[in-house]
Protein backbone atom coordinates (compact mmCIF):
# COMPACT_ATOMS: atom_id res chain seq x y z
CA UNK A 1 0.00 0.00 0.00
CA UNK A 2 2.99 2.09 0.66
CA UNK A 3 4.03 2.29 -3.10
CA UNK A 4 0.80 3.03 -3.97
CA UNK A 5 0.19 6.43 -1.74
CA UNK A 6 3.64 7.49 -2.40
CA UNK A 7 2.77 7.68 -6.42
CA UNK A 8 -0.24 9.82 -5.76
CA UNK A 9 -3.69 9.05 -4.96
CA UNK A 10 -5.03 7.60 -8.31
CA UNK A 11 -8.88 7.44 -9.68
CA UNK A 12 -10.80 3.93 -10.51
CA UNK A 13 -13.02 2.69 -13.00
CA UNK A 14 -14.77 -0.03 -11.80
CA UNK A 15 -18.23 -1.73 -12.07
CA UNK A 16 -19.08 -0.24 -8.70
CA UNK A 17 -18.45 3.30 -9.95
CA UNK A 18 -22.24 4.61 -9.69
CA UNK A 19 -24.22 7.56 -9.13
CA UNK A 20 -27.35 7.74 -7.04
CA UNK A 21 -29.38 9.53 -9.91
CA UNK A 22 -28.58 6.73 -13.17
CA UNK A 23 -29.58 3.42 -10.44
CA UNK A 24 -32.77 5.08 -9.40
CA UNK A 25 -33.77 5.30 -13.33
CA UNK A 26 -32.39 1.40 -13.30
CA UNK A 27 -34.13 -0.27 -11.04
CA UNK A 28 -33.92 -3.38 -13.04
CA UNK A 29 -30.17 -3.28 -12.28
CA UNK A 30 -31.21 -4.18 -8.78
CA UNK A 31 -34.74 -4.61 -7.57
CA UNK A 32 -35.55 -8.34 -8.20
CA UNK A 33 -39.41 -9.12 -7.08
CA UNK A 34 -39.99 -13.03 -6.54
CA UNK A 35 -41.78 -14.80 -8.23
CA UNK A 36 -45.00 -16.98 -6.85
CA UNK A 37 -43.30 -20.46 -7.44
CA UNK A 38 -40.10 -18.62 -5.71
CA UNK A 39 -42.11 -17.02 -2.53
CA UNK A 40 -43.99 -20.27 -2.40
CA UNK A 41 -40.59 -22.54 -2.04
CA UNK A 42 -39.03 -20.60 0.15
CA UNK A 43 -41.94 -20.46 2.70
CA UNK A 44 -42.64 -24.29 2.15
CA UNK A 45 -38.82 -24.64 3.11
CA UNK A 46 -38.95 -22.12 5.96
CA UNK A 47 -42.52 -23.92 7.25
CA UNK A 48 -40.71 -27.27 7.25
CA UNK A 49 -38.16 -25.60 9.81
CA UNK A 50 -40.79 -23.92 12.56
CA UNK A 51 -38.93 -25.04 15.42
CA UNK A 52 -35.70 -25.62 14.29
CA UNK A 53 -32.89 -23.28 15.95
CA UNK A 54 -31.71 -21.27 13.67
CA UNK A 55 -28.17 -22.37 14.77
CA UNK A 56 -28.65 -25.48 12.83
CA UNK A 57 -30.47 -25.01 9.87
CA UNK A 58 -28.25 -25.77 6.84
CA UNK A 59 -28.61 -24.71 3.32
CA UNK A 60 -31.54 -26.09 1.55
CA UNK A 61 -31.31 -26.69 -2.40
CA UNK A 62 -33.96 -24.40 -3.02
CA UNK A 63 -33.95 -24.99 -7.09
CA UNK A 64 -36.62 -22.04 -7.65
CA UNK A 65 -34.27 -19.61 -5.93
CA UNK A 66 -31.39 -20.46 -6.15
CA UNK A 67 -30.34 -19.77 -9.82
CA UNK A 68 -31.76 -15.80 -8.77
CA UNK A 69 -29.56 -15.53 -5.31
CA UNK A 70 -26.06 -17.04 -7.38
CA UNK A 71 -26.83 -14.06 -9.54
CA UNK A 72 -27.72 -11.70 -6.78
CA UNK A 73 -24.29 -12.62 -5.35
CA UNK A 74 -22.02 -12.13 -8.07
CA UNK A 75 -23.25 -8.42 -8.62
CA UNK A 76 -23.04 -7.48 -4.74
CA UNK A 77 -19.38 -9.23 -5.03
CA UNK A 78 -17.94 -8.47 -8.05
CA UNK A 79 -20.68 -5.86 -10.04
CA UNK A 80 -21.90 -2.53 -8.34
CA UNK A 81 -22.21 -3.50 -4.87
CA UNK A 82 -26.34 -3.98 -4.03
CA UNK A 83 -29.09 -5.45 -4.64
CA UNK A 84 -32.58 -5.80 -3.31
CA UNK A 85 -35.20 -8.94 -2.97
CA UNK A 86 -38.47 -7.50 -2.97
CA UNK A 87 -42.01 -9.78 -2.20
CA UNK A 88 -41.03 -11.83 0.64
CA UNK A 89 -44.61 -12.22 3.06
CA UNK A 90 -43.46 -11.56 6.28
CA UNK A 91 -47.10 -10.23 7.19
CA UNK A 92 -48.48 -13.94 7.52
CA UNK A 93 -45.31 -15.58 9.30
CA UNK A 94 -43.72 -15.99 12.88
CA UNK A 95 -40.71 -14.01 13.69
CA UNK A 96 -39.31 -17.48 13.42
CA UNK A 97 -40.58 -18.80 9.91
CA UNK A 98 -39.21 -15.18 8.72
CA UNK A 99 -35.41 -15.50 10.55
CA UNK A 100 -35.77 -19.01 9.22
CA UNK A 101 -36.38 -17.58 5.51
CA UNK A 102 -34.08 -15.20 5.74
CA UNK A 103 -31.08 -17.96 7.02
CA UNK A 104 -32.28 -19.98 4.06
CA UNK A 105 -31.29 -16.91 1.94
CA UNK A 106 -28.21 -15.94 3.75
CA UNK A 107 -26.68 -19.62 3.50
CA UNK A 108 -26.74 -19.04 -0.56
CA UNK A 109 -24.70 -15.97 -0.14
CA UNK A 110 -22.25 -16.48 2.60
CA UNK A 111 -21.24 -17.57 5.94
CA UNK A 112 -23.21 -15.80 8.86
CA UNK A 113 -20.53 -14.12 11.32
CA UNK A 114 -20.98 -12.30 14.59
CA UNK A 115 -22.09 -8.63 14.43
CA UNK A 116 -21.62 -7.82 18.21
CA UNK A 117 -19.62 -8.59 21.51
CA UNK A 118 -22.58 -11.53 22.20
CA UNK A 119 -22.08 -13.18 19.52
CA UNK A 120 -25.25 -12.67 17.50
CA UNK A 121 -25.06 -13.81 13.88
CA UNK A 122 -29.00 -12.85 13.46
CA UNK A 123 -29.22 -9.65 14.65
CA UNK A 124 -32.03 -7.79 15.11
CA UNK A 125 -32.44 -3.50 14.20
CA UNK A 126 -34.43 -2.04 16.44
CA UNK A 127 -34.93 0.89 18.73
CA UNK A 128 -34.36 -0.03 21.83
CA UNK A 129 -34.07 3.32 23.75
CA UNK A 130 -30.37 3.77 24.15
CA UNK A 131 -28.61 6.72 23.85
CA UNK A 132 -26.61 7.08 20.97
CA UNK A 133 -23.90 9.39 22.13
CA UNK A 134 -23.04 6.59 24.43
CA UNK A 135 -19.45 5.21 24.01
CA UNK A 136 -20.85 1.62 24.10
CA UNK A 137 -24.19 2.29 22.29
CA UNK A 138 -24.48 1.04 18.56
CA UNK A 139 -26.35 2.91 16.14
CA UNK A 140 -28.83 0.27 15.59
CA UNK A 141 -30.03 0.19 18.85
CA UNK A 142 -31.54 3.34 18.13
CA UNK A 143 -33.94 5.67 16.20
CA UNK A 144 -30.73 7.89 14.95
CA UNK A 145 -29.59 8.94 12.22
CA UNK A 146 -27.14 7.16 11.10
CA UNK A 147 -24.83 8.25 8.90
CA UNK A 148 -22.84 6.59 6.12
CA UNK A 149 -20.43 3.89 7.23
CA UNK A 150 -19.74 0.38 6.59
CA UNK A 151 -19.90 -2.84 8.68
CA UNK A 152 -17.29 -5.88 10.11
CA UNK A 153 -18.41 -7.92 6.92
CA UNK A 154 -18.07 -9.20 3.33
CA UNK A 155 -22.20 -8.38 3.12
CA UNK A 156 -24.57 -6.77 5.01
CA UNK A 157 -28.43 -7.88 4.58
CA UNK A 158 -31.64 -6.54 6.33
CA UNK A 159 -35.14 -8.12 6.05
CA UNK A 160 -37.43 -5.71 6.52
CA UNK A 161 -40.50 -7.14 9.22
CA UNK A 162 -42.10 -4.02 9.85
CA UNK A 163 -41.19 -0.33 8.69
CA UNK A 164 -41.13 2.99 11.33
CA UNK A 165 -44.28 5.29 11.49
CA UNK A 166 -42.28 8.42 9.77
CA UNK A 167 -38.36 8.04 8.40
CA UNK A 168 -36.25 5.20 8.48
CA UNK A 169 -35.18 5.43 5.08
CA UNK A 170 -32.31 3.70 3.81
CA UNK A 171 -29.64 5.05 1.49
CA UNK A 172 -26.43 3.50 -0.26
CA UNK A 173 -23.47 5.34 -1.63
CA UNK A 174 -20.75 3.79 -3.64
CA UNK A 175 -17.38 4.58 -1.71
CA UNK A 176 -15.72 4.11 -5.23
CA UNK A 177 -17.30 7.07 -6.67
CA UNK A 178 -16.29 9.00 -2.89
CA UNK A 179 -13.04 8.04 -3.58
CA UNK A 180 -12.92 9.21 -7.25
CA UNK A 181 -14.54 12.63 -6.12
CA UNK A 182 -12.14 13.37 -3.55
CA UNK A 183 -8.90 12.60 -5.59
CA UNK A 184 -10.40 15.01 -8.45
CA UNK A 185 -11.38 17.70 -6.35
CA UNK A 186 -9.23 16.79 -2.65
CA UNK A 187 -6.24 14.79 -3.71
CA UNK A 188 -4.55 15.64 -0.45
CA UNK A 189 -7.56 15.07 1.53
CA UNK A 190 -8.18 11.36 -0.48
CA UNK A 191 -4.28 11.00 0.48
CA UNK A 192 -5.14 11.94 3.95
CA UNK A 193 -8.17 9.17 4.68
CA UNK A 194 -5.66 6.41 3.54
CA UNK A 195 -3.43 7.23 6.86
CA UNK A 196 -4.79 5.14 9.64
CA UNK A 197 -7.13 6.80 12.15
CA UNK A 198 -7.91 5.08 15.44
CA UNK A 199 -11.84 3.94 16.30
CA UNK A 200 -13.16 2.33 19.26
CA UNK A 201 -13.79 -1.24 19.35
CA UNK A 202 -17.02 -0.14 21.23
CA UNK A 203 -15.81 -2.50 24.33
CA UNK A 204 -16.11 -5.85 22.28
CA UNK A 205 -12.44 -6.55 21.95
CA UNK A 206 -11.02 -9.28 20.08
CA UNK A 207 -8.69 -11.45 21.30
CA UNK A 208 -4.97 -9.88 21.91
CA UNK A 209 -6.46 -6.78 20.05
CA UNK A 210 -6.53 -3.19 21.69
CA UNK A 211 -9.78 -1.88 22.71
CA UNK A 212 -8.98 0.47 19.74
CA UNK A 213 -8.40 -0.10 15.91
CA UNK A 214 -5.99 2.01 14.01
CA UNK A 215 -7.56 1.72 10.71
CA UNK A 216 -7.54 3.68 7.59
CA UNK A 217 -10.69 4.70 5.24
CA UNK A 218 -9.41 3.93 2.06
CA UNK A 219 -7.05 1.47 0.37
CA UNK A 220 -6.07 1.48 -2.75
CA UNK A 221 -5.43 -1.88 -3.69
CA UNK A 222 -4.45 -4.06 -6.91
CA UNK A 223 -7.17 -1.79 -9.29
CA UNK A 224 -9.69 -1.12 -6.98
CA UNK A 225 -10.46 0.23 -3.48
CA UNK A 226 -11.66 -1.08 -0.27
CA UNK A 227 -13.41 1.07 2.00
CA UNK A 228 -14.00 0.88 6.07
CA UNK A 229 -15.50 3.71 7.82
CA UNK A 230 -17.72 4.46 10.52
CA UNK A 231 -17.20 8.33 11.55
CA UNK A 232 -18.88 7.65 14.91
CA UNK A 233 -16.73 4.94 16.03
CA UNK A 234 -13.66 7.62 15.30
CA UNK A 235 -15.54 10.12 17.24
CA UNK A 236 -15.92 7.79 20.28
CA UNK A 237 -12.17 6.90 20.44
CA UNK A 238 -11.44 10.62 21.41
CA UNK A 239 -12.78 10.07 24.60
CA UNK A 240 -10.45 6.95 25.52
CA UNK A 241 -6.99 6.35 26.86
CA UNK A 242 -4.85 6.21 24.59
CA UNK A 243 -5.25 6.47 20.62
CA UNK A 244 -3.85 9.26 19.32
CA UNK A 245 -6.26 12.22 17.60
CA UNK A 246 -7.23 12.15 13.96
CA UNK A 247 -5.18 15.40 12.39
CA UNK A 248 -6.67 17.81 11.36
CA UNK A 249 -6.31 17.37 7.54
CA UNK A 250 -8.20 13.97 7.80
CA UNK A 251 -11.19 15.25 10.03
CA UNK A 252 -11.57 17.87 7.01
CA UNK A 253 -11.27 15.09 4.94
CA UNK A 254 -13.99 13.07 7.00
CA UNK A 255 -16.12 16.10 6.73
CA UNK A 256 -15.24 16.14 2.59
CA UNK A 257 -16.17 12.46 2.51
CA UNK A 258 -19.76 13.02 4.89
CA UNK A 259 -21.05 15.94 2.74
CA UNK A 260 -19.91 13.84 -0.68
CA UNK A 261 -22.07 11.00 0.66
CA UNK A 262 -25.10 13.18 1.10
CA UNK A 263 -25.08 14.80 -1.91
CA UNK A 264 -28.41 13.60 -4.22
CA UNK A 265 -26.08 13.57 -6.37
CA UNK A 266 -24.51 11.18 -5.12
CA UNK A 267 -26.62 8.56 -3.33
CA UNK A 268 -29.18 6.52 -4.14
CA UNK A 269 -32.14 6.83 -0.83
CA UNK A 270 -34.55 3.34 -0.99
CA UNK A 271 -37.66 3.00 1.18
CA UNK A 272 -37.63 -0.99 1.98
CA UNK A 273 -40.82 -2.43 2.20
CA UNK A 274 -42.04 -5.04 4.52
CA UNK A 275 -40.53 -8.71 3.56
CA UNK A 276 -38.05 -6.37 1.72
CA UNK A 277 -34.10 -8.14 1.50
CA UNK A 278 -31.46 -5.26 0.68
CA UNK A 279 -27.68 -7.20 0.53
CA UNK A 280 -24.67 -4.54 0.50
CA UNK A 281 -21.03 -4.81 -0.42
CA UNK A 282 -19.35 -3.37 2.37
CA UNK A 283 -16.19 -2.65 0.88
CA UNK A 284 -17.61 -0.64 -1.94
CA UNK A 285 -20.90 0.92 -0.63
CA UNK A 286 -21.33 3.26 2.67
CA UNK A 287 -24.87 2.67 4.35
CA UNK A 288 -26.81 5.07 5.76
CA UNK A 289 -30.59 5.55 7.60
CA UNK A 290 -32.23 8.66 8.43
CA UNK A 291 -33.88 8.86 11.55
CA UNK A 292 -37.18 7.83 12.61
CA UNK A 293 -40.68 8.41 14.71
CA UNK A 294 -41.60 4.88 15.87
CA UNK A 295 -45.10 3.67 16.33
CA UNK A 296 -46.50 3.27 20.35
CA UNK A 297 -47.72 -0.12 19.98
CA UNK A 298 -44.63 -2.37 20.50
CA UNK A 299 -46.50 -5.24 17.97
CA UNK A 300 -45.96 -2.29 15.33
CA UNK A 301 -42.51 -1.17 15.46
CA UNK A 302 -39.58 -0.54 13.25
CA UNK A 303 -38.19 -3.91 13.03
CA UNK A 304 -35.09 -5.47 11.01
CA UNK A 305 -33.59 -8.39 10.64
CA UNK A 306 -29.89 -8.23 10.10
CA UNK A 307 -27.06 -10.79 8.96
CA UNK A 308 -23.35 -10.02 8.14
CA UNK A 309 -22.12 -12.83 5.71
CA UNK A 310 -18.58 -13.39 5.13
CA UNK A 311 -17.90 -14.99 1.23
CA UNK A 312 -14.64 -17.01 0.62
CA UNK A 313 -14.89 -15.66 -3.26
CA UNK A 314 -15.45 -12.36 -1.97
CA UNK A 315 -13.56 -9.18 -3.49
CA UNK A 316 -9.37 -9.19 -3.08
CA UNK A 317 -9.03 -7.64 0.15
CA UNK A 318 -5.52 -6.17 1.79
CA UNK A 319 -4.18 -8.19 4.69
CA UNK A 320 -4.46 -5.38 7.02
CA UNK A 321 -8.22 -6.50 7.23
CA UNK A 322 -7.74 -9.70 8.49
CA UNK A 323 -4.50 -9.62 9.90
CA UNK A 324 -4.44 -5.96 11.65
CA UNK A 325 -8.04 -4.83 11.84
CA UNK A 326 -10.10 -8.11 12.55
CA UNK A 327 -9.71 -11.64 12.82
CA UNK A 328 -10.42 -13.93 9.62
CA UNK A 329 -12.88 -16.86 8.90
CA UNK A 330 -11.44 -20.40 8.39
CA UNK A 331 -11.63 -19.10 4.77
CA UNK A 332 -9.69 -16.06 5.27
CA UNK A 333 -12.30 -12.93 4.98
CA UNK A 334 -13.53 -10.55 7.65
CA UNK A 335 -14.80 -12.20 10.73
CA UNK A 336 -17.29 -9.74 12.29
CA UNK A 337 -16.80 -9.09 15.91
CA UNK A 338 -15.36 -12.09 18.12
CA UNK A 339 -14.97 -11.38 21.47
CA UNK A 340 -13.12 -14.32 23.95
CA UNK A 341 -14.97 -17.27 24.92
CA UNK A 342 -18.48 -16.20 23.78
CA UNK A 343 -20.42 -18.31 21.45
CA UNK A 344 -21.83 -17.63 18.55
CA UNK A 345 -26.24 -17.05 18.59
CA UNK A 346 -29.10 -16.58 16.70
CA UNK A 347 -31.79 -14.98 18.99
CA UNK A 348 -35.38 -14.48 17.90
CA UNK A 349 -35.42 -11.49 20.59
CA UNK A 350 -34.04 -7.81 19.82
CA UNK A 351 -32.90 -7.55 24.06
């Protein structure tokens, strides 16, 4: 990486090289609604399951489907970074028919990997009350904005239960076109966001890791570039022992990169649906929600499903995110969050 930032921050042309504008005129690109045969197998598959911990349901054949998710898969991995799976009938299920749908789904795309200190590798999106500004308080915990960042995974994918009374809408921004922007307009600043800056771990520390990461935002590497950012969790780490201060040409640059990623321009904003699937690339797309008024009856409220998937084919990565930043799968990609001696678990509960 070295060679590369000493030549100059470069521009990239890659398939995930979008603006916001051209994919909402394209929605065939990326909205995919199922089919009756399709919704019918994967509910007669998920029905066959009721029961079943989630832990140990394995991947089911699923010939209907599973010709769609290959293809779904290759263009979150290797085309422009997203893709959504509209039509799935969450109204008439259980919470566990629909986790058991969804696992069906997620075994076609990747391996399920822990999203928190507990262990969770179904994780569940919901406002729970915390306080954001919290140093241990994750953003979806909350009814927050949150802004554009990236998760500990190959994939990120939400089912959509039930949607929020007002907000809650989701928007995706391809970090390749961030990247291009700021080494046309911001070379130095592009330059700047490829120097490691240190975020909290949020208290879920892997093993013989600091309760810090020194990571950078972007990485040129071998054509392309991988992306890892989450603003907040740089924020937090200002307020610990330790890591040193971001300077003050990369927060400028972090404030660059956070107005590029709202700009219409830009981004592409989604309203999911109930029984909605959105699967995102997180090395080549920043997420983002804006905030939300939830309902009062508890039966009604905003409620997602979540699962980060690590892929053995996924997208070349640099060893610094395995071997500096996290810890790797048995297949070598990004292993979520693994904390000492806690087991991985699927719970059908948001607490």
């Amino acid at each position: 990486m070295n060679d590369i930032l000493n030549a100059g921050p470069a521009p990239v042309e890659t398939p995930q090289c979008w603006r916001g504008p051209d994919m909402a005129r394209q929605p065939d690109l990326w909205m995919h609604e199922l089919a009756p045969e399709e919704v019918a197998e994967i509910e007669a598959a998920a029905a066959r399951l009721d029961g079943a911990p989630i832990l140990e349901i394995v991947r089911d054949p699923l010939p209907k489907l599973s010709g769609r998710l290959a293809r779904i898969r290759e263009e979150v991995l290797h085309g422009i970074g997203f893709q959504v799976i509209r039509g799935l009938p969450v109204g008439r299920w259980p919470l566990r028919r629909a986790a058991a749908a969804f696992w069906l789904i997620g075994l076609h795309l990747g391996e399920a990997v822990s999203q928190n200190g507990k262990g969770h590798v179904l994780g569940h999106v919901r406002d729970l009350g915390l306080d954001y500004a919290r140093p241990e308080t994750r953003g979806y915990q909350t009814s927050a904005r949150l802004p554009y960042h990236t998760d500990e995974s190959d994939l990120a994918c939400l089912l959509c239960l039930r949607t929020a009374r007002v907000g809650g809408l989701s928007s995706l921004v391809s970090s390749v076109t961030l990247w291009n922007e700021m080494v046309r307009r911001r070379p130095d600043l592009a330059d700047a966001l490829c120097r490691p800056m240190a975020r909290t771990r949020w208290g879920e520390v892997p093993e013989g890791r600091k309760p810090w990461a020194d990571v950078p935002v972007f990485v040129p590497w071998r054509g392309n570039v991988v992306t890892t950012y989450v603003r907040s969790a740089v924020e937090k780490a200002r307020a610990m022992p330790g890591p040193p201060e971001p300077s003050a040409l990369q927060t400028e640059a972090m404030d660059m990169l956070d107005a590029l990623a709202a700009d219409p321009a830009l981004h592409l904003d989604m309203a999911l649906k109930e029984g909605d699937v959105q699967i995102v690339s997180n090395h080549r797309i920043l997420h983002s929600r804006t905030a939300y008024e939830d309902w009062e009856d508890p039966e009604r409220k905003r409620h997602m499903l979540r699962l980060w998937l690590a892929c053995a084919d996924g997208p070349d990565l640099p060893p610094l995110m395995t071997e500096e930043y996290q810890e790797a799968t048995a297949s070598g990609r990004p292993n979520g969050i693994r904390v000492p001696g806690v087991p991985l678990s699927a719970p059908l509960s948001a607490n």
